[in-house]
N, C-alpha and C. Protein backbone atom coordinates (compact mmCIF):
# COMPACT_ATOMS: atom_id res chain seq x y z
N UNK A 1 -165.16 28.00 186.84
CA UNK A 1 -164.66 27.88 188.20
C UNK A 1 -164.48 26.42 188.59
N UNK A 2 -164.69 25.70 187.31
CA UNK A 2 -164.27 24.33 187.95
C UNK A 2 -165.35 23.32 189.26
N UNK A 3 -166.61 23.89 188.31
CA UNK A 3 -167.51 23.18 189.29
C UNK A 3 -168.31 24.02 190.53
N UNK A 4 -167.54 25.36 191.09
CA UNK A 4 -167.55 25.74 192.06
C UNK A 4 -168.59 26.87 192.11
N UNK A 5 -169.59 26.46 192.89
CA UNK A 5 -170.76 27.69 192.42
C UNK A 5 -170.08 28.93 193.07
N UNK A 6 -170.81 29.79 191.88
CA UNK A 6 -169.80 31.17 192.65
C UNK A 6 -170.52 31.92 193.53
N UNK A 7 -171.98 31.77 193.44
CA UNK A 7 -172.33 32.14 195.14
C UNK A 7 -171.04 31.85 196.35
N UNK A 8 -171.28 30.63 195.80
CA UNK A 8 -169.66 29.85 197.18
C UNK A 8 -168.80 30.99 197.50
N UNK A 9 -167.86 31.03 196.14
CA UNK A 9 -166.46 32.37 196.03
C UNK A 9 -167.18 32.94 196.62
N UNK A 10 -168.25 33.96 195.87
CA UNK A 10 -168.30 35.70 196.56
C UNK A 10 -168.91 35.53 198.33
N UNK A 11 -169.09 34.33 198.78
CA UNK A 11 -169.90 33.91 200.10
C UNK A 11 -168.13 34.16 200.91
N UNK A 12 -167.63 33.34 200.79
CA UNK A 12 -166.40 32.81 201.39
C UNK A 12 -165.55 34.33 200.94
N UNK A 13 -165.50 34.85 199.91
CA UNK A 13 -164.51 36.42 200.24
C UNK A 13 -165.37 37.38 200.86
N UNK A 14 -166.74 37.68 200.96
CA UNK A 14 -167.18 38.61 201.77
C UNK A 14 -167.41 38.45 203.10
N UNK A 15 -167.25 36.84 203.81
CA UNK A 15 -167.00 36.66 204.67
C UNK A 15 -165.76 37.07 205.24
N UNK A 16 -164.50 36.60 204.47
CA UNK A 16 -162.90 37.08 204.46
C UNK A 16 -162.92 38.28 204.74
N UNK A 17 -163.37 39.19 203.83
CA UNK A 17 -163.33 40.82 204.02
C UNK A 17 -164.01 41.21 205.17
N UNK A 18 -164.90 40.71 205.00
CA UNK A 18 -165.94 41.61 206.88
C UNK A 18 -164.90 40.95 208.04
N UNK A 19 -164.81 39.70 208.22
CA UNK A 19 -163.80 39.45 209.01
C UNK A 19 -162.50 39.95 209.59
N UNK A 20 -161.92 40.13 208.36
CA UNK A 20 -160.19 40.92 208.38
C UNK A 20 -161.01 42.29 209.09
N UNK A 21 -161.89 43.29 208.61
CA UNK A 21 -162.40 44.08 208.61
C UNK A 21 -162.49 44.34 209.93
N UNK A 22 -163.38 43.28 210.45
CA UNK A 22 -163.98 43.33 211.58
C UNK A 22 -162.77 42.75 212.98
N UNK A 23 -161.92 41.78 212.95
CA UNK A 23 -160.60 42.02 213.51
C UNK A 23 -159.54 43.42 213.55
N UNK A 24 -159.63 43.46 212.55
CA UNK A 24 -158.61 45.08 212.32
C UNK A 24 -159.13 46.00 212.84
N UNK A 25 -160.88 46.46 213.31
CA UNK A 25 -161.06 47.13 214.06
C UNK A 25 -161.04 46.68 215.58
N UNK A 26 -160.89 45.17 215.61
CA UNK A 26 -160.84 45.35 217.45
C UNK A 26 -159.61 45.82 217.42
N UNK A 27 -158.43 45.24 216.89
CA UNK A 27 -156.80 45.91 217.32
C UNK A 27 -156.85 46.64 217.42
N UNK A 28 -157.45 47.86 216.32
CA UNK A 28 -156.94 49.47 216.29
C UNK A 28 -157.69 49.66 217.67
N UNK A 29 -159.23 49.96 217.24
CA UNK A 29 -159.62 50.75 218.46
C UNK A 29 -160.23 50.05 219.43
N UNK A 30 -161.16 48.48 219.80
CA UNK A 30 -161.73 48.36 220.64
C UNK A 30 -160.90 47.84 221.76
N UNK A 31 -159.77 46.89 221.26
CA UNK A 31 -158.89 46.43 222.12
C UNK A 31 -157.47 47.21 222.30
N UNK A 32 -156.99 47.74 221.53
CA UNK A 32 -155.93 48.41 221.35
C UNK A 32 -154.87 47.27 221.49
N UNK A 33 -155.00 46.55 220.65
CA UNK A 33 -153.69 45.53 220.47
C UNK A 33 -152.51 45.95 219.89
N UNK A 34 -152.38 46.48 219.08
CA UNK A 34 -151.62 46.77 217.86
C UNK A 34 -151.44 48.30 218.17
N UNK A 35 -150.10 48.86 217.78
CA UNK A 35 -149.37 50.23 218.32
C UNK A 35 -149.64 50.94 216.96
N UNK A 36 -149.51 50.44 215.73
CA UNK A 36 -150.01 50.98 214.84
C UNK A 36 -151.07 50.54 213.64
N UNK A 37 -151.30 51.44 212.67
CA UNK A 37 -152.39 50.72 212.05
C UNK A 37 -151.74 49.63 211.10
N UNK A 38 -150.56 49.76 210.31
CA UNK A 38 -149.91 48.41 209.96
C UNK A 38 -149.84 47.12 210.67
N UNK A 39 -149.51 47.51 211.67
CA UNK A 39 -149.64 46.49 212.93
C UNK A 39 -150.97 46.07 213.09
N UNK A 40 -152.11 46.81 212.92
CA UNK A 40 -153.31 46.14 213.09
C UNK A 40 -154.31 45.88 212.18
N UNK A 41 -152.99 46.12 210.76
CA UNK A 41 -153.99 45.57 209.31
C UNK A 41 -153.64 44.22 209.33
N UNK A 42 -151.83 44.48 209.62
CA UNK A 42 -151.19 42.43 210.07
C UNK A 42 -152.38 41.80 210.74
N UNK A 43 -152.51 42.14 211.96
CA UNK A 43 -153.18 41.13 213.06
C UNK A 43 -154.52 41.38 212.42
N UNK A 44 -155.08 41.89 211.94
CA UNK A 44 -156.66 41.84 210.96
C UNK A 44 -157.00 40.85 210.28
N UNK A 45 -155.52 40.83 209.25
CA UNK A 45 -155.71 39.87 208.53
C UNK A 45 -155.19 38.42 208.81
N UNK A 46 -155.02 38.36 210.08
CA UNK A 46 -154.43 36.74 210.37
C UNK A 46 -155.63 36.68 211.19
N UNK A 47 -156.24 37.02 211.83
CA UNK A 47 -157.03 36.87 213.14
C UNK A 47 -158.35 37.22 212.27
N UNK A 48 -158.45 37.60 210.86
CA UNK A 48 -159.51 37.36 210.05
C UNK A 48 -159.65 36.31 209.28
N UNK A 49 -158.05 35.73 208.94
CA UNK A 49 -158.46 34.13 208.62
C UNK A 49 -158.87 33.36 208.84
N UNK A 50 -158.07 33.16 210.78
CA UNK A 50 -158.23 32.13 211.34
C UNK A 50 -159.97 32.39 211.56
N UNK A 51 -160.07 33.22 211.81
CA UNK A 51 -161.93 33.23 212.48
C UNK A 51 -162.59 32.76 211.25
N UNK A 52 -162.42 32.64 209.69
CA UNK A 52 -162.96 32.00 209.02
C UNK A 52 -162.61 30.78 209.02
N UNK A 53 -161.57 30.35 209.13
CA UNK A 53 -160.94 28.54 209.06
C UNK A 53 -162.10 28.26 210.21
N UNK A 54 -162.03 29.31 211.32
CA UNK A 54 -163.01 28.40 212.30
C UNK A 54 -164.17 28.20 211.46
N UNK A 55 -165.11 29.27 211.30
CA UNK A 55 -165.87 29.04 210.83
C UNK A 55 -166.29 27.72 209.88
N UNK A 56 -165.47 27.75 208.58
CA UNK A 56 -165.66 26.09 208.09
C UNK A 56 -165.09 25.15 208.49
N UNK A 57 -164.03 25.32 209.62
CA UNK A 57 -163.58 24.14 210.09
C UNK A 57 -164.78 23.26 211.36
N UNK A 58 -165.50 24.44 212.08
CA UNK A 58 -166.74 23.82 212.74
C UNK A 58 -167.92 23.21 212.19
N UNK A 59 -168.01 23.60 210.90
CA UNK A 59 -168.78 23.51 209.96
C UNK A 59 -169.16 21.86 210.37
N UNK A 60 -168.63 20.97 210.54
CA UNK A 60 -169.37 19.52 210.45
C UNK A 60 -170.28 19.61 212.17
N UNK A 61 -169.27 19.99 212.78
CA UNK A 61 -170.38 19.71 214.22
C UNK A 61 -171.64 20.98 214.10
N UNK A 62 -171.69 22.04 213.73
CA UNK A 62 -172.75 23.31 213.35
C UNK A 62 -173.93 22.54 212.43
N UNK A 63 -173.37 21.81 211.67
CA UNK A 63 -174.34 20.83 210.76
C UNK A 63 -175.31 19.59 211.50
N UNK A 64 -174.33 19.13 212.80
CA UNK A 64 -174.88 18.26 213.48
C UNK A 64 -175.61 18.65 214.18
N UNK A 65 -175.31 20.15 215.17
CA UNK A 65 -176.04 20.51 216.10
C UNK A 65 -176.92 21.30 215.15
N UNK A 66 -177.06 22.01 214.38
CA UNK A 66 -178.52 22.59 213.77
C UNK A 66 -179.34 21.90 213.10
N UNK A 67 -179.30 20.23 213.03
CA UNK A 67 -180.16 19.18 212.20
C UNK A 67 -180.44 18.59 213.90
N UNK A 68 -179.99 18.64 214.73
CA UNK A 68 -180.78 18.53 216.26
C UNK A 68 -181.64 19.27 216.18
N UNK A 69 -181.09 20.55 216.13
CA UNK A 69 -181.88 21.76 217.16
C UNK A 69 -183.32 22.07 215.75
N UNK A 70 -183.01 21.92 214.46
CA UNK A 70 -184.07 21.79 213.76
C UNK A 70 -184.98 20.48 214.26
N UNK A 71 -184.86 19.61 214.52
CA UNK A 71 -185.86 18.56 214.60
C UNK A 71 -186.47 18.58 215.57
N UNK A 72 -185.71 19.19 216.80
CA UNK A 72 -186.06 19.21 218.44
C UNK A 72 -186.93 20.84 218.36
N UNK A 73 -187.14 21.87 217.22
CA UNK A 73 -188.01 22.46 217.33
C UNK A 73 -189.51 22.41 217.41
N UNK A 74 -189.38 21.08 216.84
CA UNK A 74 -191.20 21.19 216.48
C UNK A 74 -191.70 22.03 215.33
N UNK A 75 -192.81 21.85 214.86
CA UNK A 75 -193.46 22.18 213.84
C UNK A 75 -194.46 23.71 213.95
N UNK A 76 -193.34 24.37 214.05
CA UNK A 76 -193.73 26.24 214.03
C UNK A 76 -192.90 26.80 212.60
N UNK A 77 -193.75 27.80 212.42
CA UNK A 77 -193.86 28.72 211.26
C UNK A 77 -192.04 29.10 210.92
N UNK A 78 -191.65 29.14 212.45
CA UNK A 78 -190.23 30.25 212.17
C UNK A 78 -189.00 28.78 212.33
N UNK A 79 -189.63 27.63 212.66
CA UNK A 79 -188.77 26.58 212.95
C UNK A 79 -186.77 26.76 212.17
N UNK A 80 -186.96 27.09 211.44
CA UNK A 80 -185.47 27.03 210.37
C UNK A 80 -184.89 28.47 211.41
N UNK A 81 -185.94 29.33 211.37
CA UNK A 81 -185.30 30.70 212.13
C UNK A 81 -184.64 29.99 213.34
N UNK A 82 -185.36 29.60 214.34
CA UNK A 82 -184.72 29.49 215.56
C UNK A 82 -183.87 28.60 215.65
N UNK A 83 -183.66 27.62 215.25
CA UNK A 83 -182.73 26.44 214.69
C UNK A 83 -181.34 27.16 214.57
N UNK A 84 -181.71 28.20 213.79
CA UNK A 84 -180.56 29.02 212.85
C UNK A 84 -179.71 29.60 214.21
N UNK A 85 -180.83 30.50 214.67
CA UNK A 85 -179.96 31.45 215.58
C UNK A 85 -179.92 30.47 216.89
N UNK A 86 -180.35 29.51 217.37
CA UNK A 86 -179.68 28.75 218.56
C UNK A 86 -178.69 28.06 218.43
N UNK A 87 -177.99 27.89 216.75
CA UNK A 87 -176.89 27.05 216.81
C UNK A 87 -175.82 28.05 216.77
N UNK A 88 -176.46 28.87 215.61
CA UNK A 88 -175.24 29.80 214.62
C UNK A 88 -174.70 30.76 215.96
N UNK A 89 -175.52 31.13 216.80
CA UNK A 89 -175.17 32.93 217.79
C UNK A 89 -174.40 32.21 218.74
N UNK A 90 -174.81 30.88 219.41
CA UNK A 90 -173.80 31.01 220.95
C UNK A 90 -172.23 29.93 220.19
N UNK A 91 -172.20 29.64 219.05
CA UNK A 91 -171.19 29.16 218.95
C UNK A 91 -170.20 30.27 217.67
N UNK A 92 -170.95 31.01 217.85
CA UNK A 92 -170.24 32.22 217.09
C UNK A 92 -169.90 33.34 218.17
N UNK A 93 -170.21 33.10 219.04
CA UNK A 93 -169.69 34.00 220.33
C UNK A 93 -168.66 32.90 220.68
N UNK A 94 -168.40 31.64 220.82
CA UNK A 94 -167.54 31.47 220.92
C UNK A 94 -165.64 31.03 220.00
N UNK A 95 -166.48 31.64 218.87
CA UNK A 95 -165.49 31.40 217.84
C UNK A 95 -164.99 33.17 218.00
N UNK A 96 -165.36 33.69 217.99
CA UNK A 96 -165.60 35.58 218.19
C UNK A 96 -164.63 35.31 220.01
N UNK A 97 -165.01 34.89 220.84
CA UNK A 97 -164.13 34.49 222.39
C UNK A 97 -162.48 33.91 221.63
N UNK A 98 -162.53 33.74 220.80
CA UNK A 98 -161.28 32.86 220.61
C UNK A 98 -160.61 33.48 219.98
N UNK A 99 -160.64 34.95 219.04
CA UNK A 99 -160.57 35.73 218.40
C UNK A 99 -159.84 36.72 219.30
N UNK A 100 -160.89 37.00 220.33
CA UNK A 100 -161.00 38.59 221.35
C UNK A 100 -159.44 37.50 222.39
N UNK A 101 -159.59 36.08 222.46
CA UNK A 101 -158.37 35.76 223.12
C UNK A 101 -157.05 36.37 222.82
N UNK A 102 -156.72 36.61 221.57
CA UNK A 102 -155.43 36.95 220.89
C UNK A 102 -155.52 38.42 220.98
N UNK A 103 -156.83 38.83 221.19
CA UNK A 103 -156.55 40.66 221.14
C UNK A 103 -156.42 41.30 222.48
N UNK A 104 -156.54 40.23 223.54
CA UNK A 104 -156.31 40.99 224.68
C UNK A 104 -156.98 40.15 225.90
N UNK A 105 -155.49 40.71 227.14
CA UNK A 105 -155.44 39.90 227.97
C UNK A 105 -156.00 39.20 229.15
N UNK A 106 -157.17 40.08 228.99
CA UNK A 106 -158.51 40.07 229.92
C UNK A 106 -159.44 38.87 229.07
N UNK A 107 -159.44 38.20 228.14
CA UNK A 107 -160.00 37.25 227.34
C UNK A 107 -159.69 35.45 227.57
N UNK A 108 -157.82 36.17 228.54
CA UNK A 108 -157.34 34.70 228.53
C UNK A 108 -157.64 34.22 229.79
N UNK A 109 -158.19 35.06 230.52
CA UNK A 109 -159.16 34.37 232.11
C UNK A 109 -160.13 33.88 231.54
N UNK A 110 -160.48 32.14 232.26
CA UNK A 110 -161.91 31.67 232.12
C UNK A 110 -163.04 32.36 231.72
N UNK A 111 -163.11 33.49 232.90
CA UNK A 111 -164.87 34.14 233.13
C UNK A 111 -164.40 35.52 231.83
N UNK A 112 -163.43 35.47 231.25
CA UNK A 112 -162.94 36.41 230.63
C UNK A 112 -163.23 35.90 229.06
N UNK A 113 -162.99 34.59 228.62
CA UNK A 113 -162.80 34.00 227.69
C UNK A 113 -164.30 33.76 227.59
N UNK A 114 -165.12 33.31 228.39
CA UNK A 114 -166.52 32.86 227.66
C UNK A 114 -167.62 34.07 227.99
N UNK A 115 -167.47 35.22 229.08
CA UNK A 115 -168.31 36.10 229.07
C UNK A 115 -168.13 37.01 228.76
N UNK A 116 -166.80 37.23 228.08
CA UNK A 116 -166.10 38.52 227.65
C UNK A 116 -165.39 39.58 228.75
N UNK A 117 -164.17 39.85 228.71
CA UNK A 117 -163.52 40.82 229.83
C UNK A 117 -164.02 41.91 230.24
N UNK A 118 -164.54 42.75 229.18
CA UNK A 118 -164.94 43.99 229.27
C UNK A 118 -167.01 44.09 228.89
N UNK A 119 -167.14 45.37 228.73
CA UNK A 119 -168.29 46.14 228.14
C UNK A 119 -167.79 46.13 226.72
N UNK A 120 -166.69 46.44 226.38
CA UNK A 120 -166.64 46.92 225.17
C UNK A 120 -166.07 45.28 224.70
N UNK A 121 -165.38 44.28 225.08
CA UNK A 121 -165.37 43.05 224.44
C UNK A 121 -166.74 42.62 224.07
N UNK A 122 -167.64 42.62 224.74
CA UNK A 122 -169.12 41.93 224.96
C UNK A 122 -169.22 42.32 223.65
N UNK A 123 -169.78 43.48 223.43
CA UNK A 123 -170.00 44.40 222.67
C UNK A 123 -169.73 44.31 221.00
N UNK A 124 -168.54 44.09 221.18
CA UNK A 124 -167.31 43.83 219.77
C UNK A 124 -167.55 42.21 219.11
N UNK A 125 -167.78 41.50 220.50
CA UNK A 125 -167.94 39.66 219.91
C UNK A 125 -170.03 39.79 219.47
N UNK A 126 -170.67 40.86 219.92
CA UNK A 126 -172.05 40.87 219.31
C UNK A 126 -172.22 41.45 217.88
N UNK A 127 -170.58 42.33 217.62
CA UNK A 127 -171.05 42.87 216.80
C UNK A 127 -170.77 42.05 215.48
N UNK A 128 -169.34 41.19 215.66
CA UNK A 128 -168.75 39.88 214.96
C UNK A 128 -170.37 39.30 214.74
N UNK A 129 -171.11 39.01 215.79
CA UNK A 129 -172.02 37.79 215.14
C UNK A 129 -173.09 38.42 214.58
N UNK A 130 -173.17 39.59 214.95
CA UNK A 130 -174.30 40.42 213.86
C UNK A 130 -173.55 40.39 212.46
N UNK A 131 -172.34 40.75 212.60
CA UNK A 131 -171.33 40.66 211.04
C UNK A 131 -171.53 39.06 209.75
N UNK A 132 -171.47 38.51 210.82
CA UNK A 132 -171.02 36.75 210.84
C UNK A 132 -172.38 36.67 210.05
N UNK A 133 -173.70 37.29 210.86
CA UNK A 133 -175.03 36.41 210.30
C UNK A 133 -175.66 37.55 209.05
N UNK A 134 -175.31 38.59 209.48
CA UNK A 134 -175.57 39.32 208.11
C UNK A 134 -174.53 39.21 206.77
N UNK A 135 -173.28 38.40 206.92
CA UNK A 135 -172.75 38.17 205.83
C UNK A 135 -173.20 36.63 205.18
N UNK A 136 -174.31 36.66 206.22
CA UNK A 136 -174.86 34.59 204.97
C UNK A 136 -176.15 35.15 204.54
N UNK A 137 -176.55 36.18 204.23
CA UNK A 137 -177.94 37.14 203.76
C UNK A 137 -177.42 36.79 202.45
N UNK A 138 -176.40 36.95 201.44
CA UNK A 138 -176.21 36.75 200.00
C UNK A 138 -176.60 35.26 200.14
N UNK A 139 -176.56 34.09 200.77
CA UNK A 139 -176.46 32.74 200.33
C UNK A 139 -177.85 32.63 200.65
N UNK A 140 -178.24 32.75 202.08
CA UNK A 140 -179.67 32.92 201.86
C UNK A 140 -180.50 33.40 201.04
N UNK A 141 -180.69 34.51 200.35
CA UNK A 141 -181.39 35.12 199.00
C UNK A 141 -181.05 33.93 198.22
N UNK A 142 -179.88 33.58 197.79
CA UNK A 142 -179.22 32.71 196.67
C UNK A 142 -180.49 31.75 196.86
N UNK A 143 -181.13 30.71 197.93
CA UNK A 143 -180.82 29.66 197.67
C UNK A 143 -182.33 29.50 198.52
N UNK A 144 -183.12 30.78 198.51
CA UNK A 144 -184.63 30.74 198.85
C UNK A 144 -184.85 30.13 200.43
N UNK A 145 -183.53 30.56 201.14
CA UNK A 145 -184.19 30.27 202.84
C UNK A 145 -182.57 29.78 203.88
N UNK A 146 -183.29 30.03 204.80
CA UNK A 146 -181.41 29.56 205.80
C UNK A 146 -181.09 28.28 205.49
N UNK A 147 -180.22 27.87 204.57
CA UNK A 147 -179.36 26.61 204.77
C UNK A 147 -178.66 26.06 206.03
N UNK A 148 -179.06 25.53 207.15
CA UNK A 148 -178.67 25.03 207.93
C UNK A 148 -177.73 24.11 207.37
N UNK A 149 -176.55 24.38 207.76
CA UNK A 149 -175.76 22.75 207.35
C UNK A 149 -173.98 23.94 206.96
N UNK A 150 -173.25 22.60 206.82
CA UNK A 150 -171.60 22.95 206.70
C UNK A 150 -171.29 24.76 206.14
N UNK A 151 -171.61 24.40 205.05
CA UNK A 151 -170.70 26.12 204.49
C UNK A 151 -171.21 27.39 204.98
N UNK A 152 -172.00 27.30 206.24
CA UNK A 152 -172.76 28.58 207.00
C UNK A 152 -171.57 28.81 207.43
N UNK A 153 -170.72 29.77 207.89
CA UNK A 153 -169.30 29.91 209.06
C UNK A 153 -169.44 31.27 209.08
């Protein structure tokens, strides 16, 4: 692979897949974007890319703010845990807000865009970051604990 640990690959396509996955179901059914299911395998898989480009494209400031929020924990047992989920969850709700923007039009109001339009948006961007953090469980096992830092997305 040319150097490239393949944890990396299978990290970065099972992210790809839950993503597309997980877009293609807001079109079909949570948002009803898309009139048919072709139509909402298209918008799946573009609106499953881009939510990964976000993902490693935030990757340098996620690195900055979780080597804060690790140091500004203090010296407790779960320190890497909470680090993890105070950087990774509210800026994955807002990468997941930027997502639910393109699926519908209640997303592109302010109080719409950062608290979600609906019950069922709320809902759909919790279930993205439950998706999001249970798809870095392979890199974690890999690599004996949460890697805080860039290739988390």
């Amino acid at each position: 692979m040319g150097g490239v640990p393949i944890v990396l690959v299978v990290y970065l396509a099972l992210k790809a897949c839950a993503y597309i996955l997980w877009c293609f179901l807001g079109a079909w059914t949570v948002f009803r974007s898309a009139s048919t299911p072709g139509r909402a395998a298209g918008l799946g898989f573009a609106l499953g890319a881009l939510r990964l480009g976000l993902g490693l494209s935030l990757g340098l400031v996620i690195w900055f703010v979780s080597t804060m929020a690790y140091a500004s924990v203090g010296d407790v047992p779960a320190r890497t845990l909470v680090a993890y989920l105070a950087v990774y969850v509210p800026i994955r709700w807002l990468e997941w807000a930027l997502i639910a923007f393109f699926l519908t039009p209640g997303a592109r109001r302010f109080g719409g865009f950062f608290l979600g339009s609906s019950a069922r948006d709320r809902w759909w961007r919790l279930g993205g970051i439950a998706l999001s953090c249970a798809a870095d469980i392979p890199v974690i096992l890999s690599v004996g604990g949460l890697p805080l830092g860039r290739f988390m997305c």
